[in-house]
PDB file of N, CA and C in Angstrom:
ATOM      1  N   UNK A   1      -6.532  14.375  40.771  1.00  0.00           N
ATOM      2  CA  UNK A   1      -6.680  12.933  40.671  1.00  0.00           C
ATOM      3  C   UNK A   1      -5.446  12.258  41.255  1.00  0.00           C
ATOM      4  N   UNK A   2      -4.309  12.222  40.491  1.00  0.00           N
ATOM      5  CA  UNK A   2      -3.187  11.982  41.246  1.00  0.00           C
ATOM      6  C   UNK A   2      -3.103  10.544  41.798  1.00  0.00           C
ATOM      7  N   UNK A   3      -3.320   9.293  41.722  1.00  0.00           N
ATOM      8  CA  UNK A   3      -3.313   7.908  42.408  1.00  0.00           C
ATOM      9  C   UNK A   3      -2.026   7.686  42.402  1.00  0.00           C
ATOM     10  N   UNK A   4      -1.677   7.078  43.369  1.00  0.00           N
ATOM     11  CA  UNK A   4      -0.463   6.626  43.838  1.00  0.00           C
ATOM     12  C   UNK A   4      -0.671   4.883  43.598  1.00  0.00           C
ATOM     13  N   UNK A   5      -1.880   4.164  43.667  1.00  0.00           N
ATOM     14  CA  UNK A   5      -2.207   2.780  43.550  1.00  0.00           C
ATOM     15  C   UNK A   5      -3.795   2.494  43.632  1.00  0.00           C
ATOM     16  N   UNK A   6      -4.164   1.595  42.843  1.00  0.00           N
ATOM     17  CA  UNK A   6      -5.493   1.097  42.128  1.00  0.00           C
ATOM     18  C   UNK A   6      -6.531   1.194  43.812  1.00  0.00           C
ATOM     19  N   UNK A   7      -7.664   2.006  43.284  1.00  0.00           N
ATOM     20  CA  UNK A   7      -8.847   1.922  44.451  1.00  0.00           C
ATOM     21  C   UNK A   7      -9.725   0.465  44.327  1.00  0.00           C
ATOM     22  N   UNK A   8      -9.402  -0.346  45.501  1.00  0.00           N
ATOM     23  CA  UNK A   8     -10.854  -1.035  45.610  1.00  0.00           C
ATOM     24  C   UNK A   8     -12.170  -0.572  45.355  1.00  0.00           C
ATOM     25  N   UNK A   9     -12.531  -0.991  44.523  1.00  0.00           N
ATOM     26  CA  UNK A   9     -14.077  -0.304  44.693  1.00  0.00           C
ATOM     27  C   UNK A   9     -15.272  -1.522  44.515  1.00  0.00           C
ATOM     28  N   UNK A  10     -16.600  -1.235  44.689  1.00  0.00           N
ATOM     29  CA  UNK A  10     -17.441  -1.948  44.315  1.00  0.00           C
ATOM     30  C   UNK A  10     -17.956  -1.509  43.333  1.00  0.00           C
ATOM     31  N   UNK A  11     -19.067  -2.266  42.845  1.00  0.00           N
ATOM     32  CA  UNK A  11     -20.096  -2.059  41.215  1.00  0.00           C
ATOM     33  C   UNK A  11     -20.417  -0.631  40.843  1.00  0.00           C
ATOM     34  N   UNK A  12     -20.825  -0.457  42.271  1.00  0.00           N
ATOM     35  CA  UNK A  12     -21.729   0.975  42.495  1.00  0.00           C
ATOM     36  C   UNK A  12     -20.565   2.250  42.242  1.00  0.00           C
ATOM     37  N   UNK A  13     -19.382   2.222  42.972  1.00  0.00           N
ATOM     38  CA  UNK A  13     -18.399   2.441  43.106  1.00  0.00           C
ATOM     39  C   UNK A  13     -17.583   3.044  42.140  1.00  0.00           C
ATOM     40  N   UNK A  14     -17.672   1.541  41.007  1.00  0.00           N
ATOM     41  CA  UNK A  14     -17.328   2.210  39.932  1.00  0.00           C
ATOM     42  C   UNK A  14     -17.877   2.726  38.588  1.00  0.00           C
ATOM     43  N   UNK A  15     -19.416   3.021  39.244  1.00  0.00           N
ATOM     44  CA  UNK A  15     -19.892   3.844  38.500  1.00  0.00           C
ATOM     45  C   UNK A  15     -20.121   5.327  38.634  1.00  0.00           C
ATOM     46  N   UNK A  16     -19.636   5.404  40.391  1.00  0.00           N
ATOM     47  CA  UNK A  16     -19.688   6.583  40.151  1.00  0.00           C
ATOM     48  C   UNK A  16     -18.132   7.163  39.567  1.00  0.00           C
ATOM     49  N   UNK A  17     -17.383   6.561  39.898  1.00  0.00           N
ATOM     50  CA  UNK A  17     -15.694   6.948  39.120  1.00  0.00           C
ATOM     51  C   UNK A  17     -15.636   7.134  37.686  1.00  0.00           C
ATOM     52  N   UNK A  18     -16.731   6.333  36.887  1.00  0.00           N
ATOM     53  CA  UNK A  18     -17.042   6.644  35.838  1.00  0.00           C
ATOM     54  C   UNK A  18     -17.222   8.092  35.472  1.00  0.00           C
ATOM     55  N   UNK A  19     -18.508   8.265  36.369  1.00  0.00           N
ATOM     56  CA  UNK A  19     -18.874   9.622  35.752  1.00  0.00           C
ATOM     57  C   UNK A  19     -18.477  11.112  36.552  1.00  0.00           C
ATOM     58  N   UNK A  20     -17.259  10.709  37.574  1.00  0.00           N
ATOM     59  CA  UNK A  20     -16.160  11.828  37.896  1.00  0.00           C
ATOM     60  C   UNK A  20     -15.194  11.674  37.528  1.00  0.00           C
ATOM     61  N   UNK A  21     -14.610  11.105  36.450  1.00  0.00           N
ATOM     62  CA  UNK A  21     -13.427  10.589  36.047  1.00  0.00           C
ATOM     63  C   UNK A  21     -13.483  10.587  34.426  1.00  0.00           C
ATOM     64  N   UNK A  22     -12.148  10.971  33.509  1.00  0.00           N
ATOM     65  CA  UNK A  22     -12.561  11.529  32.046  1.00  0.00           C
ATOM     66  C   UNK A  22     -12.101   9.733  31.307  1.00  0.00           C
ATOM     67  N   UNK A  23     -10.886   9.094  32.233  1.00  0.00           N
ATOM     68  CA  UNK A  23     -10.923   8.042  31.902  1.00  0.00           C
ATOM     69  C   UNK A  23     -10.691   6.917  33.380  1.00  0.00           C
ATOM     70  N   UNK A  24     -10.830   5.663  33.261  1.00  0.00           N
ATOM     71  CA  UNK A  24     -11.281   5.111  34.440  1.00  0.00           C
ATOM     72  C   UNK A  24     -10.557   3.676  33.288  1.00  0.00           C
ATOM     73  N   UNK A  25      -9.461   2.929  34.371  1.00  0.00           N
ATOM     74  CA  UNK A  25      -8.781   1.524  34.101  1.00  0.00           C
ATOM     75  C   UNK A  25      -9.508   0.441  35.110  1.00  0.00           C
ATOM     76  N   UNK A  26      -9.988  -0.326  35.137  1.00  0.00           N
ATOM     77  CA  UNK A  26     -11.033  -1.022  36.004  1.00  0.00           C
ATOM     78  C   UNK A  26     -10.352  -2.482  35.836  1.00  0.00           C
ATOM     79  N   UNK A  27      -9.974  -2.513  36.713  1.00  0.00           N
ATOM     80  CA  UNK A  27      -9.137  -4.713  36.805  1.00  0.00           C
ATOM     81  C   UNK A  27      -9.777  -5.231  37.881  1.00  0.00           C
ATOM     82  N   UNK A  28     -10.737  -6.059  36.921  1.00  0.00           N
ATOM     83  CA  UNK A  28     -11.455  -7.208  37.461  1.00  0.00           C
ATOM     84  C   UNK A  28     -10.323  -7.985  37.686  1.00  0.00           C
ATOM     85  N   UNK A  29     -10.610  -9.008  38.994  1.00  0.00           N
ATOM     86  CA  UNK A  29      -9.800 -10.062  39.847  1.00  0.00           C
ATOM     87  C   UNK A  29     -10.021 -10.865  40.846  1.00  0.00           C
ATOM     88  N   UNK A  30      -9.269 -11.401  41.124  1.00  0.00           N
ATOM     89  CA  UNK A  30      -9.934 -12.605  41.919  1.00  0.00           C
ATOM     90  C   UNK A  30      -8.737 -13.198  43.024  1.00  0.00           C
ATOM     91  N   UNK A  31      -8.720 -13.148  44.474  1.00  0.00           N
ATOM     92  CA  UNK A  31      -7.579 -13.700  45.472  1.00  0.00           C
ATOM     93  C   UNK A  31      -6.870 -14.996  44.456  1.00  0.00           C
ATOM     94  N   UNK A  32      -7.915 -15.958  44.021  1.00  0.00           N
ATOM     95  CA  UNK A  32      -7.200 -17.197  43.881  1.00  0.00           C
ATOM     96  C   UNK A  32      -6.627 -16.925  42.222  1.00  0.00           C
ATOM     97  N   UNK A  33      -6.462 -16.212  41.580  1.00  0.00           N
ATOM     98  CA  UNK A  33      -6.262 -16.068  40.520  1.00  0.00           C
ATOM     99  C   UNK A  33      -5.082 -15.537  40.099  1.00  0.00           C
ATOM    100  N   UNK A  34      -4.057 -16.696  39.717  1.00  0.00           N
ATOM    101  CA  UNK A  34      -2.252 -16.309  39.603  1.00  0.00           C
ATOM    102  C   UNK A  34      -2.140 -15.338  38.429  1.00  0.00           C
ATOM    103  N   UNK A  35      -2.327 -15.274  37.207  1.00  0.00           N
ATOM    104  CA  UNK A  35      -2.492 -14.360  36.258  1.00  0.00           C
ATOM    105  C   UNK A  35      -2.741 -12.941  36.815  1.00  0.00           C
ATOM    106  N   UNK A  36      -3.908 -12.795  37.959  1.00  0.00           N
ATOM    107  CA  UNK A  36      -4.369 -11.690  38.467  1.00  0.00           C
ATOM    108  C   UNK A  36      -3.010 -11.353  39.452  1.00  0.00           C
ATOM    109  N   UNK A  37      -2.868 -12.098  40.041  1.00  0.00           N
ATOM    110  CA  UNK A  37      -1.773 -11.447  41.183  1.00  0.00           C
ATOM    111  C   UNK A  37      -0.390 -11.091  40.474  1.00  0.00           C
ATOM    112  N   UNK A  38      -0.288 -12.038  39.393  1.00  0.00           N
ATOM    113  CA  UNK A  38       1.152 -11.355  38.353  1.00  0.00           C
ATOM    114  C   UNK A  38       0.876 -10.264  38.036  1.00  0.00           C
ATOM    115  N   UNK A  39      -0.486  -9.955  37.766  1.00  0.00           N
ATOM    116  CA  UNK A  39      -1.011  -8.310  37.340  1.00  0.00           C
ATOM    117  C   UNK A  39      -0.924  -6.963  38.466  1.00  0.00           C
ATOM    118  N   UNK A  40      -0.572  -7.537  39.651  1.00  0.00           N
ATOM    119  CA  UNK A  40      -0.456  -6.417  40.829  1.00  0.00           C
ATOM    120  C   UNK A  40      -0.019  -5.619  40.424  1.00  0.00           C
ATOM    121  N   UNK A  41       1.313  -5.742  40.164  1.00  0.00           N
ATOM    122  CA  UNK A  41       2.585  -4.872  40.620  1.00  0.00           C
ATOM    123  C   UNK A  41       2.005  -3.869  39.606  1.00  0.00           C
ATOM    124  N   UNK A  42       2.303  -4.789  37.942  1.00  0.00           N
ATOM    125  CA  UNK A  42       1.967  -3.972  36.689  1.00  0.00           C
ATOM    126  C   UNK A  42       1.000  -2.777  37.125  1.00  0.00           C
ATOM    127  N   UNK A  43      -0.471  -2.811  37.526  1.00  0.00           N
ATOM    128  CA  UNK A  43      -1.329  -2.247  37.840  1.00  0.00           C
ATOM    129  C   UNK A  43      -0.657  -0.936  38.694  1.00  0.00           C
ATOM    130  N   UNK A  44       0.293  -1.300  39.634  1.00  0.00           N
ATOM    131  CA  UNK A  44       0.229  -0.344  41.085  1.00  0.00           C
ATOM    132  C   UNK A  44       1.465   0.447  39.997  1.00  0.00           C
ATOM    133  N   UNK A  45       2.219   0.333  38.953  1.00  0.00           N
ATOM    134  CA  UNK A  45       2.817   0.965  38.570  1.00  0.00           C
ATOM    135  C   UNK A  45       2.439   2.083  37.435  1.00  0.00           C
ATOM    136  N   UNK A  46       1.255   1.261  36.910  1.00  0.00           N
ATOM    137  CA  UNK A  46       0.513   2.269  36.077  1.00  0.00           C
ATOM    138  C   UNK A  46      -0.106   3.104  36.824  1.00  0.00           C
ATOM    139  N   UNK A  47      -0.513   2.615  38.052  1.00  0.00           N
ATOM    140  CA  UNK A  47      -1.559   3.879  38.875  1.00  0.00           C
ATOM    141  C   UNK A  47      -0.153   5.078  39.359  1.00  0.00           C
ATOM    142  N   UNK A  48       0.906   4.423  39.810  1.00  0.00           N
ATOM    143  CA  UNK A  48       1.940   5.416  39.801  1.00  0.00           C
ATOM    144  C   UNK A  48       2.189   6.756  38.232  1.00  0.00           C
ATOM    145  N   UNK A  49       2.451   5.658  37.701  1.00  0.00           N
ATOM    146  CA  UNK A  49       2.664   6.852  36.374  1.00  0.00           C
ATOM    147  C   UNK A  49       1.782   7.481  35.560  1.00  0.00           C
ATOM    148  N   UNK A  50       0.233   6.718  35.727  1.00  0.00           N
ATOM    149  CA  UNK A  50      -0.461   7.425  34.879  1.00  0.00           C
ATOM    150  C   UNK A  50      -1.663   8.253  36.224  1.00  0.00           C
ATOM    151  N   UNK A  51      -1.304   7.785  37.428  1.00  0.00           N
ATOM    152  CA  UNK A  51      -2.779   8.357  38.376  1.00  0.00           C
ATOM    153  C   UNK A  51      -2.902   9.275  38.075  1.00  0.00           C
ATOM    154  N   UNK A  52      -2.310  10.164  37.024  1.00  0.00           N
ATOM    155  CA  UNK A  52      -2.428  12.426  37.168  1.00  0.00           C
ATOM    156  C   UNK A  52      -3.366  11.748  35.610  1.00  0.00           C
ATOM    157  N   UNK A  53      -3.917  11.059  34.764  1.00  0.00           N
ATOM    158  CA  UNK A  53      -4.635  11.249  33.371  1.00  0.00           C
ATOM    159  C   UNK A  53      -4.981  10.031  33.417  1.00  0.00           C
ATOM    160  N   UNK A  54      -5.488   8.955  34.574  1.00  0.00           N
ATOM    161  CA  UNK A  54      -6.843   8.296  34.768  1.00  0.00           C
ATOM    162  C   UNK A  54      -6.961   7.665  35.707  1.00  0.00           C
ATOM    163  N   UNK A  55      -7.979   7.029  36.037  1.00  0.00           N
ATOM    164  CA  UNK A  55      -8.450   6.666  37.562  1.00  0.00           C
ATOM    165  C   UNK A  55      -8.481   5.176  37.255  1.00  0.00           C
ATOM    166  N   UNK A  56      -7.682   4.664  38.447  1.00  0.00           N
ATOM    167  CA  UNK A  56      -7.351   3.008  38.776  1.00  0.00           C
ATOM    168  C   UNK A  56      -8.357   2.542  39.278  1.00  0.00           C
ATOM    169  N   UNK A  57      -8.752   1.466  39.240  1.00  0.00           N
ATOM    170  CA  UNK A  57      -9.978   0.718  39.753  1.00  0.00           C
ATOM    171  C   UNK A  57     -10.122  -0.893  40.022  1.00  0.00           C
ATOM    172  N   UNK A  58     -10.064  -1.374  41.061  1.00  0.00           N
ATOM    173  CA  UNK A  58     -10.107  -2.704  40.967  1.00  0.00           C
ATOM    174  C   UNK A  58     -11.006  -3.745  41.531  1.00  0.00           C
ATOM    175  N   UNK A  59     -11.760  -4.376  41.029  1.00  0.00           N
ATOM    176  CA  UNK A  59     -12.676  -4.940  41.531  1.00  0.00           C
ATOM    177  C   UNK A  59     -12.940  -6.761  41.422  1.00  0.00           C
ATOM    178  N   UNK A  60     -13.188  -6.739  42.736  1.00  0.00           N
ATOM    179  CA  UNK A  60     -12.720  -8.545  43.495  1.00  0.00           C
ATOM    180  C   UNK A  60     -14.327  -9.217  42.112  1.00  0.00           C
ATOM    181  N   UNK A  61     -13.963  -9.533  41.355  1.00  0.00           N
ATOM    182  CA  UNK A  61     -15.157 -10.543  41.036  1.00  0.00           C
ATOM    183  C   UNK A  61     -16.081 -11.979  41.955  1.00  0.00           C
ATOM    184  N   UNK A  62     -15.513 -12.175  43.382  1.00  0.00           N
ATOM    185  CA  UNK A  62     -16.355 -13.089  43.982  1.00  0.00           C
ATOM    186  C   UNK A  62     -16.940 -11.869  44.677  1.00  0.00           C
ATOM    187  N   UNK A  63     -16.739 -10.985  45.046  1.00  0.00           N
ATOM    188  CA  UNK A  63     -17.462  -9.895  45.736  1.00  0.00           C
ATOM    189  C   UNK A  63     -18.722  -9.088  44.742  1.00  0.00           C
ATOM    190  N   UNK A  64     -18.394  -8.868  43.654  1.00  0.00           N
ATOM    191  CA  UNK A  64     -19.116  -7.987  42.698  1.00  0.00           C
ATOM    192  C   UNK A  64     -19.686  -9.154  41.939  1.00  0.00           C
ATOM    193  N   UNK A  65     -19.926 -10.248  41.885  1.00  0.00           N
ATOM    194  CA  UNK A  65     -20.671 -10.763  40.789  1.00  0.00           C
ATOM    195  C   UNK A  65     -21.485  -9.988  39.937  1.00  0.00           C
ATOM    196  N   UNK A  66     -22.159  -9.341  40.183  1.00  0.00           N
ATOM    197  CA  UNK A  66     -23.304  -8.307  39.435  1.00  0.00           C
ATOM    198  C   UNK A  66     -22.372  -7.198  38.817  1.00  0.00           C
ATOM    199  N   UNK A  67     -21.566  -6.491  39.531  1.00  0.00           N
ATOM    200  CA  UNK A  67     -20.472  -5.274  38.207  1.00  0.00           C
ATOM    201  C   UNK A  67     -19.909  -6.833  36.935  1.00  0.00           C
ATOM    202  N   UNK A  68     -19.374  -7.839  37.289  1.00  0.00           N
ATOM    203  CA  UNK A  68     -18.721  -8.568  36.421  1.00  0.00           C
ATOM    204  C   UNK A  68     -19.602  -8.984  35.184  1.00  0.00           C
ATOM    205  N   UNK A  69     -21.084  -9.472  36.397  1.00  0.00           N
ATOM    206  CA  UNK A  69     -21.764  -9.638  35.107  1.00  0.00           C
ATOM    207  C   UNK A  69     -22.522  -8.366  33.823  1.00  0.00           C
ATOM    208  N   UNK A  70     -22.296  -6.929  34.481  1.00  0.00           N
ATOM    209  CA  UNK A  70     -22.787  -6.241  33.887  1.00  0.00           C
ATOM    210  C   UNK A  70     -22.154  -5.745  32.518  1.00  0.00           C
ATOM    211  N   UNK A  71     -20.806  -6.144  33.197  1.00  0.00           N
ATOM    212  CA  UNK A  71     -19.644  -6.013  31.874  1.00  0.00           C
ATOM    213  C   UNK A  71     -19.173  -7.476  31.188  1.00  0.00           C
ATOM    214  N   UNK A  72     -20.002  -8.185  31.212  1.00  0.00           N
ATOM    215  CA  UNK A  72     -20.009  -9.196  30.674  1.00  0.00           C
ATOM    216  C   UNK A  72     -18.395  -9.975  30.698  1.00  0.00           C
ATOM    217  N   UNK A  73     -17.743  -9.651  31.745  1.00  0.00           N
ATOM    218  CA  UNK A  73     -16.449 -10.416  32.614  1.00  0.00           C
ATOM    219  C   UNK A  73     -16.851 -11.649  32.843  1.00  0.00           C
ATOM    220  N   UNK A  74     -15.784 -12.480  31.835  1.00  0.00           N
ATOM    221  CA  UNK A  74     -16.450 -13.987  31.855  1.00  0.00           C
ATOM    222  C   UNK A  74     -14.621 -14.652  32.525  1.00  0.00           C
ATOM    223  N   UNK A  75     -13.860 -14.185  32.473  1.00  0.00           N
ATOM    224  CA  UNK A  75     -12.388 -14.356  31.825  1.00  0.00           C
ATOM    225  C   UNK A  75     -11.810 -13.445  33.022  1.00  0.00           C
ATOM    226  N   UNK A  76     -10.361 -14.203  33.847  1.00  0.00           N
ATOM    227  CA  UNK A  76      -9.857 -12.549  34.727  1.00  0.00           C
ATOM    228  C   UNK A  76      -8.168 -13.225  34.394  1.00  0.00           C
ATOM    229  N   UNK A  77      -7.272 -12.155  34.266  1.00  0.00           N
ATOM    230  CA  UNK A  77      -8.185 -10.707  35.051  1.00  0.00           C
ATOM    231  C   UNK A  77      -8.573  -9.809  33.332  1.00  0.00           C
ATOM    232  N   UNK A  78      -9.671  -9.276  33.582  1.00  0.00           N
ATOM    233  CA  UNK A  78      -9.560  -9.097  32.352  1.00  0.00           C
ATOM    234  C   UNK A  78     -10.052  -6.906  32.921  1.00  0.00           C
ATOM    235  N   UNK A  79      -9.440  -6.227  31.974  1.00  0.00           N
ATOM    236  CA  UNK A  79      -9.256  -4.851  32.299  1.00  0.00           C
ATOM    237  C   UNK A  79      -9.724  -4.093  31.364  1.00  0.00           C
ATOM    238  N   UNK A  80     -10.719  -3.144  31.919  1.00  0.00           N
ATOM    239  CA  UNK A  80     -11.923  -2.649  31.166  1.00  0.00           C
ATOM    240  C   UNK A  80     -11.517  -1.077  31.176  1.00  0.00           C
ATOM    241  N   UNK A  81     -11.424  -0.819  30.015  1.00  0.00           N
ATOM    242  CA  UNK A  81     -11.025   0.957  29.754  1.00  0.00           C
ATOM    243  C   UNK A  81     -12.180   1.572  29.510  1.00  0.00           C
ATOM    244  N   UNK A  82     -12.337   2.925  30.321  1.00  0.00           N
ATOM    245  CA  UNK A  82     -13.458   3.461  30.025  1.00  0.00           C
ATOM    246  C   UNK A  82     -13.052   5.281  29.849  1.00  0.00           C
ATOM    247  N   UNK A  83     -13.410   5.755  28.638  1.00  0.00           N
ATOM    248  CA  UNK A  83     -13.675   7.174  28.478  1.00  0.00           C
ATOM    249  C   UNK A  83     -14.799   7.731  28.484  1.00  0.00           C
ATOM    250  N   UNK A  84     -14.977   9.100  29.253  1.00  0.00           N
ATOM    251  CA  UNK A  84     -16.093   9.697  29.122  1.00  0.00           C
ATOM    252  C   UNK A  84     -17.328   9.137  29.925  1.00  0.00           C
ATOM    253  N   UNK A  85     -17.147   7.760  30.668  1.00  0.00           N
ATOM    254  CA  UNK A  85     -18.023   7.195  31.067  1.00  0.00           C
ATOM    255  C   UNK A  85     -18.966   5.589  30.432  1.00  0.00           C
ATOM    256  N   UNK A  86     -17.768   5.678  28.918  1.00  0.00           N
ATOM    257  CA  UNK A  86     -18.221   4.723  28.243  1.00  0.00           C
ATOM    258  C   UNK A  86     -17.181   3.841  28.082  1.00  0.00           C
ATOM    259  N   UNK A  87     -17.414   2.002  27.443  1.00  0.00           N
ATOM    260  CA  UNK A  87     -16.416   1.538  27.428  1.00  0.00           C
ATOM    261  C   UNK A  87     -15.651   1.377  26.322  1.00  0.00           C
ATOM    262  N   UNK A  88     -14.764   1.483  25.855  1.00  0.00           N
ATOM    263  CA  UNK A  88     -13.960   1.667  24.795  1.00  0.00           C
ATOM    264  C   UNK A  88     -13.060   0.747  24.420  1.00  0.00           C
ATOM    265  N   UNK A  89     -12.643  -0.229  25.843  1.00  0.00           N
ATOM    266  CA  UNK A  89     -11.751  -1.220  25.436  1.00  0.00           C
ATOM    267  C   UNK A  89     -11.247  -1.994  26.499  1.00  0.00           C
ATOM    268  N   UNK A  90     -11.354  -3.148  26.212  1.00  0.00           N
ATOM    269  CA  UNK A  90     -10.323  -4.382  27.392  1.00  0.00           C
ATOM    270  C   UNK A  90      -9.825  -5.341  26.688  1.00  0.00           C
ATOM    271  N   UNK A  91      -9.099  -5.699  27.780  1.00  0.00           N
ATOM    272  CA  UNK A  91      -7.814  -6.598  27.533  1.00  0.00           C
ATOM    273  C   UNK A  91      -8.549  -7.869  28.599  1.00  0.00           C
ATOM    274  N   UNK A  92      -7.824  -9.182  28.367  1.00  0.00           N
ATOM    275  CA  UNK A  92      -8.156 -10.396  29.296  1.00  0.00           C
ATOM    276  C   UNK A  92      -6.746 -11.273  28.889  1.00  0.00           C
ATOM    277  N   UNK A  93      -6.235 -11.418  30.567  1.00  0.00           N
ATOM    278  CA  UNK A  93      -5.466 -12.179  30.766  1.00  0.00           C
ATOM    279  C   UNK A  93      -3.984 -11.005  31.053  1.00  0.00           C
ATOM    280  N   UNK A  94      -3.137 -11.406  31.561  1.00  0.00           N
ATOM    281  CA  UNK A  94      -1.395 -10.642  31.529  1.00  0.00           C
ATOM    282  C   UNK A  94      -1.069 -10.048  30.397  1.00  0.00           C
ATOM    283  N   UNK A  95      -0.816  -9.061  30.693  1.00  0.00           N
ATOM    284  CA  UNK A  95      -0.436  -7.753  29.518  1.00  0.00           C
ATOM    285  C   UNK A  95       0.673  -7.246  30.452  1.00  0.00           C
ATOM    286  N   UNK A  96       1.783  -7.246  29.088  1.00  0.00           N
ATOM    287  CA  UNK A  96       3.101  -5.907  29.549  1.00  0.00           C
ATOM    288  C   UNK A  96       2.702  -4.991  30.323  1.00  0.00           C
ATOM    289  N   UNK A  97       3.216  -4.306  30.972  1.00  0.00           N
ATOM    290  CA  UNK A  97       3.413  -2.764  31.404  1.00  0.00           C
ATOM    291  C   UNK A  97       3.055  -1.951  29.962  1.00  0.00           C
ATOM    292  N   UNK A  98       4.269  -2.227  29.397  1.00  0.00           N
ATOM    293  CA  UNK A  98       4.524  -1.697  28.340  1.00  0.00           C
ATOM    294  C   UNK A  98       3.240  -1.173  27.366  1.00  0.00           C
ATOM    295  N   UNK A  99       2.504  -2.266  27.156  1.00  0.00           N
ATOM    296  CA  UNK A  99       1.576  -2.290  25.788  1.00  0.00           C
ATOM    297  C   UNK A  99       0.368  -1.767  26.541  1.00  0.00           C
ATOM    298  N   UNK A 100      -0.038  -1.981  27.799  1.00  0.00           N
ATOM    299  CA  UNK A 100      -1.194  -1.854  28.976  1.00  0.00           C
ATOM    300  C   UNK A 100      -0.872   0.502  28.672  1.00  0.00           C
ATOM    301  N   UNK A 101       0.267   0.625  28.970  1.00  0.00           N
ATOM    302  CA  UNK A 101       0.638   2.125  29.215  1.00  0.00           C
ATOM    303  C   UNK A 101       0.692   2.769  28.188  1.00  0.00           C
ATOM    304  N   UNK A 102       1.125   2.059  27.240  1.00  0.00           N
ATOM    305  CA  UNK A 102       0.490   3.101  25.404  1.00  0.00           C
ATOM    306  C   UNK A 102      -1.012   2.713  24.972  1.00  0.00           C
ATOM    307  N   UNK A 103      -1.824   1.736  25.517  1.00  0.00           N
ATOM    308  CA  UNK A 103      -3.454   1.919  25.624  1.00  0.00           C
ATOM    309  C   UNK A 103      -3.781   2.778  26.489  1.00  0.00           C
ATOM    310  N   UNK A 104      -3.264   3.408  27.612  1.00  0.00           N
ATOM    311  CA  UNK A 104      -3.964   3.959  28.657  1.00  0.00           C
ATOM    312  C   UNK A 104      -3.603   5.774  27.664  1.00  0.00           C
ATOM    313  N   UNK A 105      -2.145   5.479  27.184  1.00  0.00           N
ATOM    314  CA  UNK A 105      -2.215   7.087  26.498  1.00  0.00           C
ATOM    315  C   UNK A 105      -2.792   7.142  25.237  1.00  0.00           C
ATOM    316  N   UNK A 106      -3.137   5.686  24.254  1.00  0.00           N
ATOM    317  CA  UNK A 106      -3.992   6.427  23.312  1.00  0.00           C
ATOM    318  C   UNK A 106      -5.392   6.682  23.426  1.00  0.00           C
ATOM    319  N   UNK A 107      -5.933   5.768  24.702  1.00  0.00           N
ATOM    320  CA  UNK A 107      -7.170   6.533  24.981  1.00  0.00           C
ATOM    321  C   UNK A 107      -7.353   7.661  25.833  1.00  0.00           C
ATOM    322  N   UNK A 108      -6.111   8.330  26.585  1.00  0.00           N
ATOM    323  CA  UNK A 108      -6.442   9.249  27.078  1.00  0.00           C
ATOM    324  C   UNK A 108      -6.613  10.306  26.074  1.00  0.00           C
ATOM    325  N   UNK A 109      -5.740  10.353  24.755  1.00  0.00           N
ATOM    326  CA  UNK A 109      -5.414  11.624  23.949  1.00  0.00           C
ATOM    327  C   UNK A 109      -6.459  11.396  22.340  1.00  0.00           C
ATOM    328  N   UNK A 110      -7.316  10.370  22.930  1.00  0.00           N
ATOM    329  CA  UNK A 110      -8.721  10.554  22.056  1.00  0.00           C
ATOM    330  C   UNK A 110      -9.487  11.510  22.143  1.00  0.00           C
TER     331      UNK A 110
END
């Protein structure tokens, strides 16, 4: 697995990452959306430290309307944790590094 920084993907996209992937971080976002772009870096650093125990994922909500609406993404950027293929947990709006990277390890070591 190994990510060095978050994959674009589409709807479809990230369903199949779902179900090759044991956990999958998915950040819905948007170009015009300042909250979202404060969330870059955070993101490209978690895909640095955690890419070896889960798969980065990021997806444009004016592009995907249909993944956003399937996950009922009303709110960005808002970041959808998924184990096993199921969803387990998100966050909406700017989150630490910090607090974002001890969710990503207590759901990995569920």
């Amino acid at each position: 697995m190994n990510q060095k920084e978050p994959a674009d993907l589409t709807g479809e996209e990230l369903e199949s990452a779902k179900e090759e992937n044991e956990v999958v971080v998915a950040d819905f976002w948007a170009e015009w959306c300042s909250p979202c772009k404060q969330m870059e870096p955070i993101m490209d650093s978690l895909a640095e430290e955690y890419g070896d125990k889960a798969f980065f994922a990021k997806i444009n909500v004016d592009k995907e309307r249909e993944a956003a609406s399937t996950y009922q993404v009303s709110s960005i950027p808002s970041l959808l944790f998924f184990k096993d293929g199921e969803l387990v947990d998100r966050t909406v709006g700017a989150f630490p590094q910090k607090e974002l990277g001890e969710k990503i390890e207590e759901i990995v070591q569920k």
